[in-house]
Structures are given as C-alpha cells and as structure tokens.
C-alpha atoms as a PDB file:
ATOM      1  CA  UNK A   1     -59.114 129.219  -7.228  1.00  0.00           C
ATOM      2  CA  UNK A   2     -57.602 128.138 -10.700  1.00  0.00           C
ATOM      3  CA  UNK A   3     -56.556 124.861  -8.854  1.00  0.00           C
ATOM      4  CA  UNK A   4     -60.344 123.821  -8.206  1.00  0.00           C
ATOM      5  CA  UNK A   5     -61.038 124.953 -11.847  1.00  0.00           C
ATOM      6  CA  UNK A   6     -58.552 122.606 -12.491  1.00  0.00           C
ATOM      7  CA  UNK A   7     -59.217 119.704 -10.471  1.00  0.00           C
ATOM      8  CA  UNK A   8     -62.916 119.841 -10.118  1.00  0.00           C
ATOM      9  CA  UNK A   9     -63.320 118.577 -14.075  1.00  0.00           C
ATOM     10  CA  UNK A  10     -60.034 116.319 -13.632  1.00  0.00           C
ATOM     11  CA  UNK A  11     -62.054 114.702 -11.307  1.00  0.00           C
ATOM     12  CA  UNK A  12     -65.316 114.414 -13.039  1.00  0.00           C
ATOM     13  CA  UNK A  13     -63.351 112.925 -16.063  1.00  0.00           C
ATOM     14  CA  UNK A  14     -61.674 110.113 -13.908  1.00  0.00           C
ATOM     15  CA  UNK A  15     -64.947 109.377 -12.263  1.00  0.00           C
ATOM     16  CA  UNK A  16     -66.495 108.979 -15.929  1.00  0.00           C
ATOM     17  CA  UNK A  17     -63.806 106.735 -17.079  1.00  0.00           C
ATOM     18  CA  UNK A  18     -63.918 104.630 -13.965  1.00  0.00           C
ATOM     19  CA  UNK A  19     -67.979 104.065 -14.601  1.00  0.00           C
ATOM     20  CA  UNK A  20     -67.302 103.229 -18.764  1.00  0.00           C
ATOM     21  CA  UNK A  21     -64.830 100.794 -16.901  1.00  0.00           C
ATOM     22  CA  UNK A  22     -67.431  99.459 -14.735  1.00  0.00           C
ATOM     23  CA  UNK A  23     -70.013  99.346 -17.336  1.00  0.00           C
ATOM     24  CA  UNK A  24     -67.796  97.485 -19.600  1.00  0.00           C
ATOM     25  CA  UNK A  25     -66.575  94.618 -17.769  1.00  0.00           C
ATOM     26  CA  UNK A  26     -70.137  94.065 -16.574  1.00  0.00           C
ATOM     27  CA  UNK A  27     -71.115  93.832 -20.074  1.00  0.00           C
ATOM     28  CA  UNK A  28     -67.541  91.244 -21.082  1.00  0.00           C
ATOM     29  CA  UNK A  29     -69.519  89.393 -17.920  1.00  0.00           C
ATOM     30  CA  UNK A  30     -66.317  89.995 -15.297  1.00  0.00           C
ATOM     31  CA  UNK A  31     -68.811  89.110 -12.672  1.00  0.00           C
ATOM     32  CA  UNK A  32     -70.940  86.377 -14.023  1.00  0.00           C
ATOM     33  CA  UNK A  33     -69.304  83.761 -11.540  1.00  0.00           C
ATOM     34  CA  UNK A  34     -68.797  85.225  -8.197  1.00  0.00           C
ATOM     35  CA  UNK A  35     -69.030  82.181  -6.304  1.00  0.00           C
ATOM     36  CA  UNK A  36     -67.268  79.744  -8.213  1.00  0.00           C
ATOM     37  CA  UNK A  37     -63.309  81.114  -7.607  1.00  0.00           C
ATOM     38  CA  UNK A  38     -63.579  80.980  -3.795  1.00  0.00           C
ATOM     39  CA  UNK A  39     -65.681  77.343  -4.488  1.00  0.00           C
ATOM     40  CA  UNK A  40     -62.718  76.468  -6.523  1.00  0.00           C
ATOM     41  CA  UNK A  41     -59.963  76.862  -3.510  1.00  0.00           C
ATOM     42  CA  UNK A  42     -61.489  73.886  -1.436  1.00  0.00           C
ATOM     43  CA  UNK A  43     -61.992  71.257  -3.949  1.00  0.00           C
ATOM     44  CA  UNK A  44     -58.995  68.803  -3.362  1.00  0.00           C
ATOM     45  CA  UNK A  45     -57.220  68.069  -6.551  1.00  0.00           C
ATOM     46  CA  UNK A  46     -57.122  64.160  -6.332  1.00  0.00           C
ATOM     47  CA  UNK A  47     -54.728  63.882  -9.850  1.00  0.00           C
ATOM     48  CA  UNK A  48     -51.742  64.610  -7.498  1.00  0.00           C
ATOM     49  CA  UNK A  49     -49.466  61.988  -6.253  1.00  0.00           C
ATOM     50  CA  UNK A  50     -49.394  61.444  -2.305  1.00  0.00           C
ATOM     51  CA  UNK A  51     -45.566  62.050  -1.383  1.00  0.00           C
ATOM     52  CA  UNK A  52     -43.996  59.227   0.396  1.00  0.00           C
ATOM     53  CA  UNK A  53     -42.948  59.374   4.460  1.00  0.00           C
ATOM     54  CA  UNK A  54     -40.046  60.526   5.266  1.00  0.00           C
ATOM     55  CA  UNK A  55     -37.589  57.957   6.589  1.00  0.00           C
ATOM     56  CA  UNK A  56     -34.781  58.854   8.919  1.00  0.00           C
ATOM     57  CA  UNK A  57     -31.592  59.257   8.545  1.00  0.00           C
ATOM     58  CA  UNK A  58     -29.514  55.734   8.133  1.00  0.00           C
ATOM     59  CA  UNK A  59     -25.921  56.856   9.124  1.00  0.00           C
ATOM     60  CA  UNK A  60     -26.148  56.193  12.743  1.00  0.00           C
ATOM     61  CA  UNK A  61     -26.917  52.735  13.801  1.00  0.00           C
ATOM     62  CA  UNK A  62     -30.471  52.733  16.362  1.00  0.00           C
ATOM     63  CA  UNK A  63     -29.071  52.990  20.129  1.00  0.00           C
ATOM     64  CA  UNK A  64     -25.914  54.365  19.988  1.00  0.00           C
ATOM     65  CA  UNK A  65     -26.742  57.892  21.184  1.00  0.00           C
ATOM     66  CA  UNK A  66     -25.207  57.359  24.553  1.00  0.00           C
ATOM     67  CA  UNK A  67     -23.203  54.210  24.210  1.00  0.00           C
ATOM     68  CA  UNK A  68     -19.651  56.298  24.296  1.00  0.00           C
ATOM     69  CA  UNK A  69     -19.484  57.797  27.360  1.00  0.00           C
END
C-alpha cells in the first residue's frame, strides 16, 4: 500500500510535466509547419551535379574472353 502512495503522485507529477512540455512547445510554435518537412523530402535538389556513367574496365581488350582455349 505505501508503493501506490508512492507511485500514484509520481505519476501525477510526470503527467504534469509532460503537459507544461506540451503546452510549451505549442506556444515556441513546434508544430506550426506540419506539412512542410514531409513536402520537403520530394523536392529534387537540382544544385547537384549529375555523376558521369560508368565506363568499363579497359585492361582486357573487347573479344578476348574465349579466344585461349
């Protein structure tokens, strides 16, 4: 019984600190722009160089996979 009298308020008090939480960062305006991070994912970034095709390999000359057998 002394554990509920203990844990009954402990748990009041974190509940009250998590709504001051709440309240304050809706107040700093934490969720003034819901929309506009998951918007900001898709936009292609167009400042970025395109990176060139890869060429193969030139140590091999073309067609001599099978010539020596």
């Amino acid at each position: 019984m002394t554990g509920l009298a203990l844990l009954i308020p402990l748990a009041l008090m974190m509940g009250l600190v998590g709504l001051v939480a709440f309240f304050w960062a809706l107040r700093r305006g934490q969720f003034e722009d819901l929309e506009g991070a998951a918007n900001r994912i898709l936009i292609d970034d167009e400042d970025e160089p395109a990176t060139p095709p890869a060429t193969p390999p030139a140590d091999k000359p073309a067609g001599s996979e099978g010539a020596a057998r």
